[in-house]
N, C-alpha and C. Protein backbone atom coordinates (compact mmCIF):
# COMPACT_ATOMS: atom_id res chain seq x y z
N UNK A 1 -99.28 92.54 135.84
CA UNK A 1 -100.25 91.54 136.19
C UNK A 1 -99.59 90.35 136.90
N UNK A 2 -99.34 89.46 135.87
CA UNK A 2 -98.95 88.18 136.62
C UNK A 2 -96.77 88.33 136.88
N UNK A 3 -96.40 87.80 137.61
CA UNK A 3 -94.79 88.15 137.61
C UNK A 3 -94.33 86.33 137.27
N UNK A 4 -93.73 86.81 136.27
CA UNK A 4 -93.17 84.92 135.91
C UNK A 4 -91.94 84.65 137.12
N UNK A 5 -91.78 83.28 137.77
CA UNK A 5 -90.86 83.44 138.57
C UNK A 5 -89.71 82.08 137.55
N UNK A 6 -88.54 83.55 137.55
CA UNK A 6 -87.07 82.42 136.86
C UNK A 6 -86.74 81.42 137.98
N UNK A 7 -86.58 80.24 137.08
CA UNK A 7 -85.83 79.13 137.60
C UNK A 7 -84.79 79.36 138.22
N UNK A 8 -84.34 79.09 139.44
CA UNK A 8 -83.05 79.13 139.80
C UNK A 8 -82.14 78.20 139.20
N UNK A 9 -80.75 78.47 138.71
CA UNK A 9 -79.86 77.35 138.24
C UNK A 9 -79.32 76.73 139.27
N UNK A 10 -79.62 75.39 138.58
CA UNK A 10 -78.70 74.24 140.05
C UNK A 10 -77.84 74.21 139.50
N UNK A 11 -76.68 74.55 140.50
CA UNK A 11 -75.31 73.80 140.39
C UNK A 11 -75.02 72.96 140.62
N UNK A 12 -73.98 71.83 139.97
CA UNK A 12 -74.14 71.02 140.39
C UNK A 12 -73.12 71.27 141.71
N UNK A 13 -73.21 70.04 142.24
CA UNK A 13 -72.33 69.92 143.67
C UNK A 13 -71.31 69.27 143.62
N UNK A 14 -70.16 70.26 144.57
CA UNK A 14 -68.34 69.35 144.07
C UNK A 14 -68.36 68.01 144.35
N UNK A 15 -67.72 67.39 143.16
CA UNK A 15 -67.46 65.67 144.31
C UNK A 15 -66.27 65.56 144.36
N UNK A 16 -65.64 66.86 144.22
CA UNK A 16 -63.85 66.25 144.60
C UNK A 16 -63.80 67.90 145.74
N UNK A 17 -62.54 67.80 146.85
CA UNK A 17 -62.00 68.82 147.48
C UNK A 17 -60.47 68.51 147.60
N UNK A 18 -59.48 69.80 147.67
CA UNK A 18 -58.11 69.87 147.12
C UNK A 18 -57.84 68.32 147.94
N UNK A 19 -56.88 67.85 147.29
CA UNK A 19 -55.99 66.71 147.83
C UNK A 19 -56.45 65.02 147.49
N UNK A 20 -58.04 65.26 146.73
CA UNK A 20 -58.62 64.08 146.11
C UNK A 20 -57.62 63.83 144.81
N UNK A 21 -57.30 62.63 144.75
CA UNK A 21 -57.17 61.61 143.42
C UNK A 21 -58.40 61.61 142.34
N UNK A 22 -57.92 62.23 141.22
CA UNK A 22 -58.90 62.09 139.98
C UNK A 22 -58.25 61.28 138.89
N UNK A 23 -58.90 60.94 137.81
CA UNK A 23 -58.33 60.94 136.23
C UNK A 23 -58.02 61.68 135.51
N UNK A 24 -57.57 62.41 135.18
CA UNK A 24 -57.70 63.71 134.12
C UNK A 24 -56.66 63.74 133.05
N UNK A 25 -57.42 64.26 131.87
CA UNK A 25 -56.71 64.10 130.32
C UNK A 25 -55.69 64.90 130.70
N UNK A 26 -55.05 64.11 129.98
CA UNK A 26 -53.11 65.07 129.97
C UNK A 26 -52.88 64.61 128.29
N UNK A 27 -53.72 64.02 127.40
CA UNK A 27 -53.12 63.64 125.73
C UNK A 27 -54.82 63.32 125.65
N UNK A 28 -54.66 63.46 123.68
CA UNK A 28 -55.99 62.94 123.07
C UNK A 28 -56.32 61.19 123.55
N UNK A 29 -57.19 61.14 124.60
CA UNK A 29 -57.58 59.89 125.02
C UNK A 29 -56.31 59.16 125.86
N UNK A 30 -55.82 59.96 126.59
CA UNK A 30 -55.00 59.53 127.74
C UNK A 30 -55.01 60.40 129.00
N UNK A 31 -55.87 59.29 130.13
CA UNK A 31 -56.03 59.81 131.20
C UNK A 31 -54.77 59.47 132.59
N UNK A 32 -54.45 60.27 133.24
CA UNK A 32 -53.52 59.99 134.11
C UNK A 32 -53.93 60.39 135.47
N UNK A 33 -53.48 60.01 136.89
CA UNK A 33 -53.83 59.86 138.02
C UNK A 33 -53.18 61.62 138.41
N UNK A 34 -54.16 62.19 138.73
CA UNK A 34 -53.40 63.68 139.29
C UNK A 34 -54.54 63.74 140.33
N UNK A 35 -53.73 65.04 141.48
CA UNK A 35 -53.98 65.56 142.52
C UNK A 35 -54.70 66.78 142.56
N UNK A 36 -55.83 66.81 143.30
CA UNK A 36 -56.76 68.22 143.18
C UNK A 36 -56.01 69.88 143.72
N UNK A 37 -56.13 70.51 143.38
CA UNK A 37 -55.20 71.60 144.43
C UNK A 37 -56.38 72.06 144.76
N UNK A 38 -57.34 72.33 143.44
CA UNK A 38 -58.48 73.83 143.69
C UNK A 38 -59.66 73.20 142.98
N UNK A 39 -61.02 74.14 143.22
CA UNK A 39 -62.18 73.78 142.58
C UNK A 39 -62.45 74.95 142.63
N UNK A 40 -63.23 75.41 141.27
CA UNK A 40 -63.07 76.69 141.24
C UNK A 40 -64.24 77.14 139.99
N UNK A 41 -65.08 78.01 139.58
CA UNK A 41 -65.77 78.15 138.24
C UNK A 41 -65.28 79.04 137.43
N UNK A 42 -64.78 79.05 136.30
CA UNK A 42 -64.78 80.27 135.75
C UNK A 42 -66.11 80.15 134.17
N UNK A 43 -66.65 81.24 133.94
CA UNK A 43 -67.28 81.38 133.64
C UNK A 43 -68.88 80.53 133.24
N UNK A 44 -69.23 80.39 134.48
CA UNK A 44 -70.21 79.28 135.15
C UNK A 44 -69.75 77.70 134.85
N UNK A 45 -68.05 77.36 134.30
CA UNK A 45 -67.87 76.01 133.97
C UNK A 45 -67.23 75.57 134.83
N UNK A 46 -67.31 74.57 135.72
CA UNK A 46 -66.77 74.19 136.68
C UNK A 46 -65.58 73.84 136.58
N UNK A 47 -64.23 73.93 136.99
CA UNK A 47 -62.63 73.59 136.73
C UNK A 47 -61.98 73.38 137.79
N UNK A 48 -61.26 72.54 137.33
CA UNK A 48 -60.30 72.15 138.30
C UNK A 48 -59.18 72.11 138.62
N UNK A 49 -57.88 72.89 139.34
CA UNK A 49 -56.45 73.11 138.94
C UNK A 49 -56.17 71.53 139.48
N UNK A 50 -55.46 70.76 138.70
CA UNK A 50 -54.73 69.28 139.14
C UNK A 50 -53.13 69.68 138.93
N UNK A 51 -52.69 68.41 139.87
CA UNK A 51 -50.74 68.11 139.64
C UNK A 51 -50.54 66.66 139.61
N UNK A 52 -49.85 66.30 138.15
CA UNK A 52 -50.03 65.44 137.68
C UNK A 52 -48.28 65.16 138.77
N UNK A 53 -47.84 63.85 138.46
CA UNK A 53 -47.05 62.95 139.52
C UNK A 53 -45.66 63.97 138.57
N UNK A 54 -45.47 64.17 137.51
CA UNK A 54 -44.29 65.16 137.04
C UNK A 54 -44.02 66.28 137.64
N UNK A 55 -45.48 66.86 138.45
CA UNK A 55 -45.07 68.45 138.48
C UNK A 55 -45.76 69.12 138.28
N UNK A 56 -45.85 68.86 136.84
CA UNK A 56 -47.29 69.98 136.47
C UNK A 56 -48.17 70.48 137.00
N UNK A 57 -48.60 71.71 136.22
CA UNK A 57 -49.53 71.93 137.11
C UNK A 57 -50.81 72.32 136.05
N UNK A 58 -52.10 71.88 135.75
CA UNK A 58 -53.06 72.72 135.01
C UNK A 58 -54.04 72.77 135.13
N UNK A 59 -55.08 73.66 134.64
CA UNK A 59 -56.62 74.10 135.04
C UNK A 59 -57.18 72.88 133.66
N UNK A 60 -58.41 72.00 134.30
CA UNK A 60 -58.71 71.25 133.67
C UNK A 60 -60.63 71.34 133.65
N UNK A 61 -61.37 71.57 132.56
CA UNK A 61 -63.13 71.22 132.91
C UNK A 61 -63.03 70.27 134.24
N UNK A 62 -64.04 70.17 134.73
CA UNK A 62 -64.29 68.97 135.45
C UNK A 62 -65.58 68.30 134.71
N UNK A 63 -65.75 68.68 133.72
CA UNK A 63 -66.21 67.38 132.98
C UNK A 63 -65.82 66.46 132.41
N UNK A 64 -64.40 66.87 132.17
CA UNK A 64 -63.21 66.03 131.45
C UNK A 64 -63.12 64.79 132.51
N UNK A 65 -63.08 65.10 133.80
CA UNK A 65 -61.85 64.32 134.58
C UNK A 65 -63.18 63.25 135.39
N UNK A 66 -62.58 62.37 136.01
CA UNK A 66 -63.10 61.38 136.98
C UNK A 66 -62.54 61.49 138.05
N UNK A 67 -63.30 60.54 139.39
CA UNK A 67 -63.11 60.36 140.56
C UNK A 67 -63.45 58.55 140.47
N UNK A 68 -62.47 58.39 141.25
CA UNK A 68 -62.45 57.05 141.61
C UNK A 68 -62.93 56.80 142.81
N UNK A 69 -63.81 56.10 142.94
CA UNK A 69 -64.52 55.48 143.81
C UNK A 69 -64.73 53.93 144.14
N UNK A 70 -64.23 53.07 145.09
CA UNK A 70 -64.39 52.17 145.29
C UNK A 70 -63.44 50.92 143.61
N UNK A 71 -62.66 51.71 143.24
CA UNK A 71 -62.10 51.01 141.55
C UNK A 71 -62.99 51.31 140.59
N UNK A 72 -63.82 52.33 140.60
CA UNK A 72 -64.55 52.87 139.59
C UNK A 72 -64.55 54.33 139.22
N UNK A 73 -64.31 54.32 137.65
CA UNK A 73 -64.01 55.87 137.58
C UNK A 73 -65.44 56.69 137.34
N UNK A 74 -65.74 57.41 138.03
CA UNK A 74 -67.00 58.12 137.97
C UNK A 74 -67.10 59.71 137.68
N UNK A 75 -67.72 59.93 136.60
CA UNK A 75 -67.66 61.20 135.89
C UNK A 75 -68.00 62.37 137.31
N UNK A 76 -67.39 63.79 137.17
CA UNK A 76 -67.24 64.49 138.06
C UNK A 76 -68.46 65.43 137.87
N UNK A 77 -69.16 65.41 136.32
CA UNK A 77 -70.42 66.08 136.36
C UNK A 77 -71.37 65.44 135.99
N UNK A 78 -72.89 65.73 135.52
CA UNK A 78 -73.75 64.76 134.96
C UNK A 78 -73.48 63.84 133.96
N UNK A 79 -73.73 62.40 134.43
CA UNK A 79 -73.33 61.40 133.06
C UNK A 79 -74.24 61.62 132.06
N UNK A 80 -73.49 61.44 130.69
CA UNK A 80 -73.99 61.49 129.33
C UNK A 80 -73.85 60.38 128.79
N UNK A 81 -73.25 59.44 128.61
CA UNK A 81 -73.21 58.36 128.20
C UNK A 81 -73.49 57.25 129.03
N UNK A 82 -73.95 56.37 128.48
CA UNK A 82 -74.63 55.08 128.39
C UNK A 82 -73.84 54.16 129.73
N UNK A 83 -72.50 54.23 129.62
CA UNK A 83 -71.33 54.04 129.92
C UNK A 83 -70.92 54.60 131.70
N UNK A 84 -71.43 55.58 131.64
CA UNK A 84 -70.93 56.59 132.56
C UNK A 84 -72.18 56.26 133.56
N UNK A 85 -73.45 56.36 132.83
CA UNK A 85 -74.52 56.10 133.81
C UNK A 85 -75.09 54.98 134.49
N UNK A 86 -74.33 53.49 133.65
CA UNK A 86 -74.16 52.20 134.29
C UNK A 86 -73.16 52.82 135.48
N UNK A 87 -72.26 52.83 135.30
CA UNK A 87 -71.25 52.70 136.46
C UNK A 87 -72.11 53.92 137.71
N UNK A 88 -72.60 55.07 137.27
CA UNK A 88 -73.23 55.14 138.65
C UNK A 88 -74.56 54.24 139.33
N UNK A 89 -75.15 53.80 138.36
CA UNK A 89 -76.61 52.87 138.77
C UNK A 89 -75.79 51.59 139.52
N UNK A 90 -74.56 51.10 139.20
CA UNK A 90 -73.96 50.36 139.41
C UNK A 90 -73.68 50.74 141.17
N UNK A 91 -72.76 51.38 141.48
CA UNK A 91 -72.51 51.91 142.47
C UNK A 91 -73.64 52.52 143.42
N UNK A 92 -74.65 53.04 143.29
CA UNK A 92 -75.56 53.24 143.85
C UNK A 92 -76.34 52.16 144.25
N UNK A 93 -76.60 51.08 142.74
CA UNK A 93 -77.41 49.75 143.49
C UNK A 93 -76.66 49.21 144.80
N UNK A 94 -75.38 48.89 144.50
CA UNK A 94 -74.85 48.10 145.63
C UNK A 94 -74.10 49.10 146.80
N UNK A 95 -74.51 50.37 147.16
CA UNK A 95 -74.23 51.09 147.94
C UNK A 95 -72.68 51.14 148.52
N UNK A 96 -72.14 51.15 147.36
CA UNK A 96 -70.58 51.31 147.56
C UNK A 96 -70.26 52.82 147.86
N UNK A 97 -71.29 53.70 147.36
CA UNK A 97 -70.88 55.18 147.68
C UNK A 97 -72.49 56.19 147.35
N UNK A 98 -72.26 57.23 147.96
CA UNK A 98 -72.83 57.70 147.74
C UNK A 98 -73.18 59.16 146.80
N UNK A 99 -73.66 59.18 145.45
CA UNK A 99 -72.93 60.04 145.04
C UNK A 99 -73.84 61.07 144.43
C-alpha cells in the first residue's frame, strides 16, 4: 500500500582539511595544538589522524578535538554544551566566520 520513505542521514560536514591547526586531547583534560594529516570515518564516527609538534602520530574522534577560528576554539561536530554553543552564536553574530 503505502511505502514509508527513510530519512536520509546527514552527515555532518568537515570543518577541518589535512594541514589545518586543531586542539586535540593528548592527556585526561589536556588539549594540545596538532596538525590534520587525514579526515576519514570509520564506522560512521568521524576521525581524525593528527601530528602533535613531538612527532606523533594518532587517530583521534573529531568530536574530541577543536578548530580555532579567529582565537576561538570551536567544536568540530555538533555543540552540546552550553559553552560550546555560545562561542558559535558568538562567532556567527559578529560574522567572524562562517561555520
Amino acid at each position: 500500500m503505502f511505502k514509508l520513505k527513510k530519512k536520509k542521514e546527514k552527515k555532518q560536514y568537515k570543518l577541518v582539511s589535512p594541514g589545518d591547526m586543531v586542539l586535540a586531547p593528548c592527556a585526561h583534560d589536556v588539549y594540545r595544538k596538532a596538525v590534520v594529516i587525514s579526515y576519514q570515518e570509520v564506522n560512521n564516527n568521524p576521525t581524525i589522524r593528527i601530528k602533535f609538534k613531538t612527532g606523533s602520530i594518532n587517530f583521534v574522534s573529531a568530536k574530541l578535538c577543536y578548530k580555532i577560528v579567529k582565537g576561538i576554539a570551536v567544536p568540530l561536530e555538533k555543540p552540546k554544551t552550553k559553552v560550546q554553543r555560545f562561542c558559535l552564536w558568538f562567532l556567527r553574530r559578529f560574522g567572524l566566520a562562517e561555520v
